[in-house]
Each structure stands twice: as C-alpha cells, then as structure tokens.
Protein backbone atom coordinates (compact mmCIF):
# COMPACT_ATOMS: atom_id res chain seq x y z
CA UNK A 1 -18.53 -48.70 -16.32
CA UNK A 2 -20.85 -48.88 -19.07
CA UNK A 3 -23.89 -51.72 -19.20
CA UNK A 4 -21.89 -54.55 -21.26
CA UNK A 5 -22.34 -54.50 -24.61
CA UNK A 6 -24.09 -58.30 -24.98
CA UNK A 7 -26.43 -57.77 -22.63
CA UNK A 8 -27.71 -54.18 -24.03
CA UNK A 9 -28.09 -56.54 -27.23
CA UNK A 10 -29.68 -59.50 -25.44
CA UNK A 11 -31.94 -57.81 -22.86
CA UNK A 12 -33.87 -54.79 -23.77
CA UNK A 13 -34.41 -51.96 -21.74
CA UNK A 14 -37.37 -52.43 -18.70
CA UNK A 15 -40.46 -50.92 -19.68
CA UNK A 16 -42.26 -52.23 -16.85
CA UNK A 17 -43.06 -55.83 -15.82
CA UNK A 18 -46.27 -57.30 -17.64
CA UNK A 19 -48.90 -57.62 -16.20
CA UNK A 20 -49.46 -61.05 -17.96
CA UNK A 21 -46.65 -62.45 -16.23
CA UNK A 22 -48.56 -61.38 -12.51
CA UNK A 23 -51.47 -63.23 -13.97
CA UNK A 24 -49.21 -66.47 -15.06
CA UNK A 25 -47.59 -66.45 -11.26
CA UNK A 26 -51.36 -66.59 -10.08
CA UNK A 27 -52.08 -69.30 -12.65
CA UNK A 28 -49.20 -71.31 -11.59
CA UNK A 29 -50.15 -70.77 -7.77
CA UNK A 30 -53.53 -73.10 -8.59
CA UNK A 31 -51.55 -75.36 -11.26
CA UNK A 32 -48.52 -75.44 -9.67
CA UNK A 33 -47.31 -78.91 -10.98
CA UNK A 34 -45.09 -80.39 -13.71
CA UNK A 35 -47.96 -81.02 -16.19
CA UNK A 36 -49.54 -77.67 -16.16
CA UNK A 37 -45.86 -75.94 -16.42
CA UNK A 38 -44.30 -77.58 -19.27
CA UNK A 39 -47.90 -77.50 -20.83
CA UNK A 40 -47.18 -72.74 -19.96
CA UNK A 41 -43.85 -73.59 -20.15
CA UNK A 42 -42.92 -70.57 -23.14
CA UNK A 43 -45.38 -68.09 -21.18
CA UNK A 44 -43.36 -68.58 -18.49
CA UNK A 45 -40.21 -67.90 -20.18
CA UNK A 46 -41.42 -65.00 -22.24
CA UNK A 47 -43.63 -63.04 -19.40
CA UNK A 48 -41.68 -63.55 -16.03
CA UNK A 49 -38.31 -65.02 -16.72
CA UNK A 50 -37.38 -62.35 -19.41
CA UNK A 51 -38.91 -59.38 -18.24
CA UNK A 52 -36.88 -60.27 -14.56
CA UNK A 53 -33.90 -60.38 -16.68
CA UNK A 54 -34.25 -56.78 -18.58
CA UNK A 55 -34.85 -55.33 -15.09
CA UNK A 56 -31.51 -56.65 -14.17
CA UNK A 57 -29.68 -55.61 -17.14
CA UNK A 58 -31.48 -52.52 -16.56
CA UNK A 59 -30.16 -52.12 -12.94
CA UNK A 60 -26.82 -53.07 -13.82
CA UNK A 61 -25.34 -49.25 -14.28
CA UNK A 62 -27.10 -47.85 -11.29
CA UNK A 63 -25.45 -50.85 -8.87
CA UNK A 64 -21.99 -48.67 -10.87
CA UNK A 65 -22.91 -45.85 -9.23
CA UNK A 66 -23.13 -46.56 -6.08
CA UNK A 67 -22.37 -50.50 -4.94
CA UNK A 68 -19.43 -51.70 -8.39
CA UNK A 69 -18.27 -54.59 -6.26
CA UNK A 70 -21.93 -56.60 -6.86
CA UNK A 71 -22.35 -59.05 -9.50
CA UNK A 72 -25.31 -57.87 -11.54
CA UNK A 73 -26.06 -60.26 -14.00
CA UNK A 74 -29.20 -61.52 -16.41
CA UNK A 75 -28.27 -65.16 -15.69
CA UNK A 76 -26.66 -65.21 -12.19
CA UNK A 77 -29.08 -63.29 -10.19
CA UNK A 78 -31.94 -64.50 -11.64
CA UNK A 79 -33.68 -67.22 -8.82
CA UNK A 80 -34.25 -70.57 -10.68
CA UNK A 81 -38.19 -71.16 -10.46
CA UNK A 82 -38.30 -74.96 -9.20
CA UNK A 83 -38.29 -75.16 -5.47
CA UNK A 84 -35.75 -77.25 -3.28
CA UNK A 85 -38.90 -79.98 -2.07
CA UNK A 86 -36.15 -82.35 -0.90
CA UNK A 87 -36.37 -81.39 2.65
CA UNK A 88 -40.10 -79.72 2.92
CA UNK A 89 -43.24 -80.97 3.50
CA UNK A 90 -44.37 -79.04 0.60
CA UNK A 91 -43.83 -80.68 -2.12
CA UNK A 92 -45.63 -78.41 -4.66
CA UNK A 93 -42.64 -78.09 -7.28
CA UNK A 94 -42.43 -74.30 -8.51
CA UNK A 95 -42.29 -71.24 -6.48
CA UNK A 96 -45.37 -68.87 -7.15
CA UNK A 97 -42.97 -65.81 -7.46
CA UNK A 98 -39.78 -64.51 -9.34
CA UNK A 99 -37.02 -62.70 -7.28
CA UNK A 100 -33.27 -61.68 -8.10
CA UNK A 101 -30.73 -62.29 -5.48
CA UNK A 102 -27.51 -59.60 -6.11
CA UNK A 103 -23.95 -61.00 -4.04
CA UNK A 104 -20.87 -59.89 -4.18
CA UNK A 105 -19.18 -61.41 -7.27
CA UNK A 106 -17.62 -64.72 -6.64
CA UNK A 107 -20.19 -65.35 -3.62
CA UNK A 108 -23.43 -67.62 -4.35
CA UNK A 109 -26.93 -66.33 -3.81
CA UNK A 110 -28.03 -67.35 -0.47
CA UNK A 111 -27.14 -66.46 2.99
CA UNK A 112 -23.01 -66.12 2.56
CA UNK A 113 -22.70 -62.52 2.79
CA UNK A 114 -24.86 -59.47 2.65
CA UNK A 115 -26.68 -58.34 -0.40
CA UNK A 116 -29.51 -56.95 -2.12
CA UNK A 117 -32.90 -58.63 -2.87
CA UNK A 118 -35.92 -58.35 -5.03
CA UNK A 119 -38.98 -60.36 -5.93
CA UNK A 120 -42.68 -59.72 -7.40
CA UNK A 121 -45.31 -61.79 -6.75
CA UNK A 122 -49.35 -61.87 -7.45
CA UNK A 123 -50.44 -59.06 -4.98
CA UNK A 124 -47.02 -57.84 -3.47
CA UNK A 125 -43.39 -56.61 -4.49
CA UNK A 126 -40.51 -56.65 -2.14
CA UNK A 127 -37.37 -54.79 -2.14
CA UNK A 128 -34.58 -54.98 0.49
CA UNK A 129 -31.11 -56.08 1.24
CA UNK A 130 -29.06 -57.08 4.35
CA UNK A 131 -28.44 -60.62 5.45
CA UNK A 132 -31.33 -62.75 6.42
CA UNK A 133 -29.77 -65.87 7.84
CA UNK A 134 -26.45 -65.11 9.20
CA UNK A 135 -24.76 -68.25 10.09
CA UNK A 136 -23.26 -68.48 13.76
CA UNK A 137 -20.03 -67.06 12.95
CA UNK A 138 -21.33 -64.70 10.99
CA UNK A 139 -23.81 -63.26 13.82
CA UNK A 140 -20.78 -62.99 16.52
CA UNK A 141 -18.39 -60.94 13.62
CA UNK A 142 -21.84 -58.71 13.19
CA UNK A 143 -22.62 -57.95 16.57
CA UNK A 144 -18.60 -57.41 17.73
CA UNK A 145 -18.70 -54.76 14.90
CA UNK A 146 -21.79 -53.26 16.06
CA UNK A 147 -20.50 -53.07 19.68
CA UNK A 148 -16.89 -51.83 18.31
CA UNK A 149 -18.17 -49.59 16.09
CA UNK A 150 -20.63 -47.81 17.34
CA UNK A 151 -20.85 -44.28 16.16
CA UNK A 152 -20.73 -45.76 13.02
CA UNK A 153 -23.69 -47.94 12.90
CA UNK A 154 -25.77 -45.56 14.63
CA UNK A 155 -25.01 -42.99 11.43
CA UNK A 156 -26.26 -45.47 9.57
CA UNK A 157 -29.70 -46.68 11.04
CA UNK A 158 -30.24 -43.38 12.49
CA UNK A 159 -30.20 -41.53 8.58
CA UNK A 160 -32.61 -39.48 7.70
CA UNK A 161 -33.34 -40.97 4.41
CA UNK A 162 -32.61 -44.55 6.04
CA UNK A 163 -35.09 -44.23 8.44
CA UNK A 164 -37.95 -42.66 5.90
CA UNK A 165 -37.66 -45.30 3.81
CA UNK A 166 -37.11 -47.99 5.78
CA UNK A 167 -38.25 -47.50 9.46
CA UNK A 168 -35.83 -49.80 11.23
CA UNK A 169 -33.63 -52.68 10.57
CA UNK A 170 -36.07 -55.77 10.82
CA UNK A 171 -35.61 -59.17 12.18
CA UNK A 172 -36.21 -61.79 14.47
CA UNK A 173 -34.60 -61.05 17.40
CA UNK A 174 -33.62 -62.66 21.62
CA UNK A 175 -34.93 -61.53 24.31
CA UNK A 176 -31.75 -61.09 26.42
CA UNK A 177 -28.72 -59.32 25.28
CA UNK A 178 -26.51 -62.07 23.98
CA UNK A 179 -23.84 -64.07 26.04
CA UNK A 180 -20.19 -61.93 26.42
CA UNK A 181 -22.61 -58.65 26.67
CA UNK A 182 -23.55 -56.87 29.61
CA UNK A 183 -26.95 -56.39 30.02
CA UNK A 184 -26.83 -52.02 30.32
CA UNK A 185 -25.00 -52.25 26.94
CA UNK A 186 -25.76 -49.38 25.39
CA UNK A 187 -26.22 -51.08 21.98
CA UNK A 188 -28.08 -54.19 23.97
CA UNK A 189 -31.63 -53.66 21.60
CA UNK A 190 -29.47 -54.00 18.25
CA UNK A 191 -27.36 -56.84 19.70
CA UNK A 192 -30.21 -58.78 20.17
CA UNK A 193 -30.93 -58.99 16.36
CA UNK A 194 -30.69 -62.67 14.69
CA UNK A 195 -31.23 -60.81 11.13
CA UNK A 196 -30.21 -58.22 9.81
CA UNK A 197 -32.34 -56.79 6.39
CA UNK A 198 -34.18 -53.91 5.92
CA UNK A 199 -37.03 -53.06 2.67
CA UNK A 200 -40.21 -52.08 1.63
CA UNK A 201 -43.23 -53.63 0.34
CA UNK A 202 -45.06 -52.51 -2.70
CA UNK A 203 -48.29 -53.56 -4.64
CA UNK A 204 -47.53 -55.32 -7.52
CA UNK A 205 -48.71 -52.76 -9.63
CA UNK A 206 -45.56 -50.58 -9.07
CA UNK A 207 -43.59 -53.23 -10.90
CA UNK A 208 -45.68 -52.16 -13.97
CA UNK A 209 -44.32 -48.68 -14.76
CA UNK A 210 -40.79 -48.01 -16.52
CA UNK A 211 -39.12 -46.48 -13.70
CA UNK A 212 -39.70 -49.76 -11.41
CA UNK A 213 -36.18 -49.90 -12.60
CA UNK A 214 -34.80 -46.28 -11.10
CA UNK A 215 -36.99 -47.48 -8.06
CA UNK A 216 -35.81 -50.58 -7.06
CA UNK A 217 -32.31 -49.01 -7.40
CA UNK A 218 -33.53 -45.92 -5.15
CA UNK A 219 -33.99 -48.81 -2.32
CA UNK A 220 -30.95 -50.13 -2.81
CA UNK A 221 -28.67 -47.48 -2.53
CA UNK A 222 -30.69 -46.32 0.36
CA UNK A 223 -29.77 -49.71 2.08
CA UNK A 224 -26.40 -49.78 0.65
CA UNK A 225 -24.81 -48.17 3.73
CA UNK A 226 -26.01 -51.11 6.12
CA UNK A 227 -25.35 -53.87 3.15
CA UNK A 228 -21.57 -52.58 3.19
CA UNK A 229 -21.44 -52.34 7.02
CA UNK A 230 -22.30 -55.94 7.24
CA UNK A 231 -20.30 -57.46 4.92
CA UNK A 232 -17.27 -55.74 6.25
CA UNK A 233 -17.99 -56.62 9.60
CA UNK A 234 -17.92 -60.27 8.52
CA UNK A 235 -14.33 -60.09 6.82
C-alpha cells in the first residue's frame, strides 16, 4: 500500500530533523512554562511538531513492508507535548522532548499492547519497541508464551542481526524465577523480566540527515520479530 495520498500532500518528505528544533527543546528545558511557550508557541509548531510529523509520513510505507497491521499516522502517533502533572511532583508543564508512539490500529498509545517507539531530545535519540509496562495480566500471558514457546523465542533474541543491533532484551527484572516456575527452568533468566523492549540510543545529530527516516525503520523491523511475539502472546 502506497503512502496516502493527503498526507504525501500535507507532510513533505523528511529531509532530516532541524537542528533549530534541538535548540527550541533545550530552550524550552530552561523556560519550560506557559508564558515562555505560547510566547515560542509557532517555533514550536513549525521546528519540532512538523518535522516529527514528515518523519512519520515518511515511515509510513516502510511499516508496509514489513509490520501493515500498525497505525502510522501524522496525527495519531504524534505524543502531545504538555505533560500529565496531575499526579507528579513535577509540575513543570511541557515535556523537553518529542517522541512518536506506533500501536496497533484501534489500540491507544501507551502500555496496551506492544509497539514501536521513537523520540529525540537535546543530546540523545532513542529508538526501540516492545512493551514497557505490561500490566499484570499481560506479564503472566508473556511469560506462559515464553515458557510454551520456547524454540521460538530463543530464534528470536538469539538472531544474529537482533543481537548486533540490539544486545539483549532490556528491562527491569526479579530476582527469583516467578511463582508457578520451577527454579532450574530452563528459560528462568527471561522469565524474570518485568519489561520487555529492546533499542538503541543515538546522538541527536543522527536525527539530522535524510535517511534518519530509512534508519529508524532499520530498528524497527529489526525489533519487529519480538514486537509481534509479544503481542501475540497477549491475545
């Protein structure tokens, strides 16, 4: 399937995030309050908000290559700016970096499922995906499917190109083998996982260049084996 039509129109392609827009998240990290923002308001909407939203459009075919069932979308994967204060003691109102969240379609951004992630910030870029809060439920379907299906996780984390890129499958993780496990389990060291994500970190001057774009995507599909793993384990 082809990049739609409106958003070709709307959303030119990536040429490489500006470097202005670094310099506004840095600006905003030592102004970050409602004065100062709607004072930068249009920089913010012309260097970090729209170039975020042409490197979406831009990954939109390669995600129809090799993961079609993600919602890739300008609007709906783009991570609002304000921060949720209503429950932390930091009450400073915008977050000091922009980041794209990529779901299954019909699934919120968040911790529901297993996905794909992305964010640049004043000194760093990430790029990942897996799940990175798996609610209790979640963790149990996970970790039967890891125990069940062995041979097939173990293809996965154990790849070549997985492994290059990404090391191991990070995470916080218990320091016994979880209840209903015995402890000689073969798979005890993954079972003890609380997360399950995997990505790489980047200076921020990678997200400069034109073929950010065909590199975020590279990480991606590299992770795409675990991201599908996960979410079918938690059917």
């Amino acid at each position: 399937m082809k990049t739609p039509l409106i958003d070709q129109e709307i959303y030119p392609p990536f040429k490489g995030f500006p470097k202005a827009g670094v310099e506004y998240l840095r600006s905003l990290k030592r102004n970050n309050n409602r004065t100062w923002f709607e004072k930068h308001k249009s920089e913010f909407e012309s260097e970090v908000k729209f170039p975020m939203q042409c490197l979406i459009a831009s990954l939109q075919p390669y995600f129809e290559s090799f993961a079609p069932e993600y919602d890739v979308n300008p609007k709906r994967s783009l991570f609002r700016i304000y921060r949720d204060i209503r429950f932390s003691k930091d009450k400073t109102p915008y977050k000091t970096h922009v980041a794209a969240h990529f779901v299954l379609r019909g699934k919120p951004k968040g911790t529901e499922g297993s996905g794909y992630y992305v964010h640049i910030e004043p000194g760093e870029v990430f790029v990942g995906g897996g799940i990175y809060m798996p609610a209790g439920d979640q963790l149990k379907k996970i970790r039967r499917a890891i125990s069940d299906r062995q041979k097939e996780f173990l293809a996965i984390v154990t790849d070549k190109g997985f492994v290059k890129l990404f090391g191991a499958i990070e995470g916080e993780r218990l320091k016994r083998i979880p209840q209903g496990y015995e402890e000689g389990h073969p798979m005890r060291e993954w079972l003890k996982l609380k997360q399950f994500f995997v990505g790489v970190e980047w200076t921020e001057a990678k997200s400069f260049k034109p073929l950010f774009a065909k590199e975020v995507a590279r990480v991606f599909e590299t992770a795409s084996p675990l991201v599908r793993f996960l979410n079918d384990a938690m059917k």
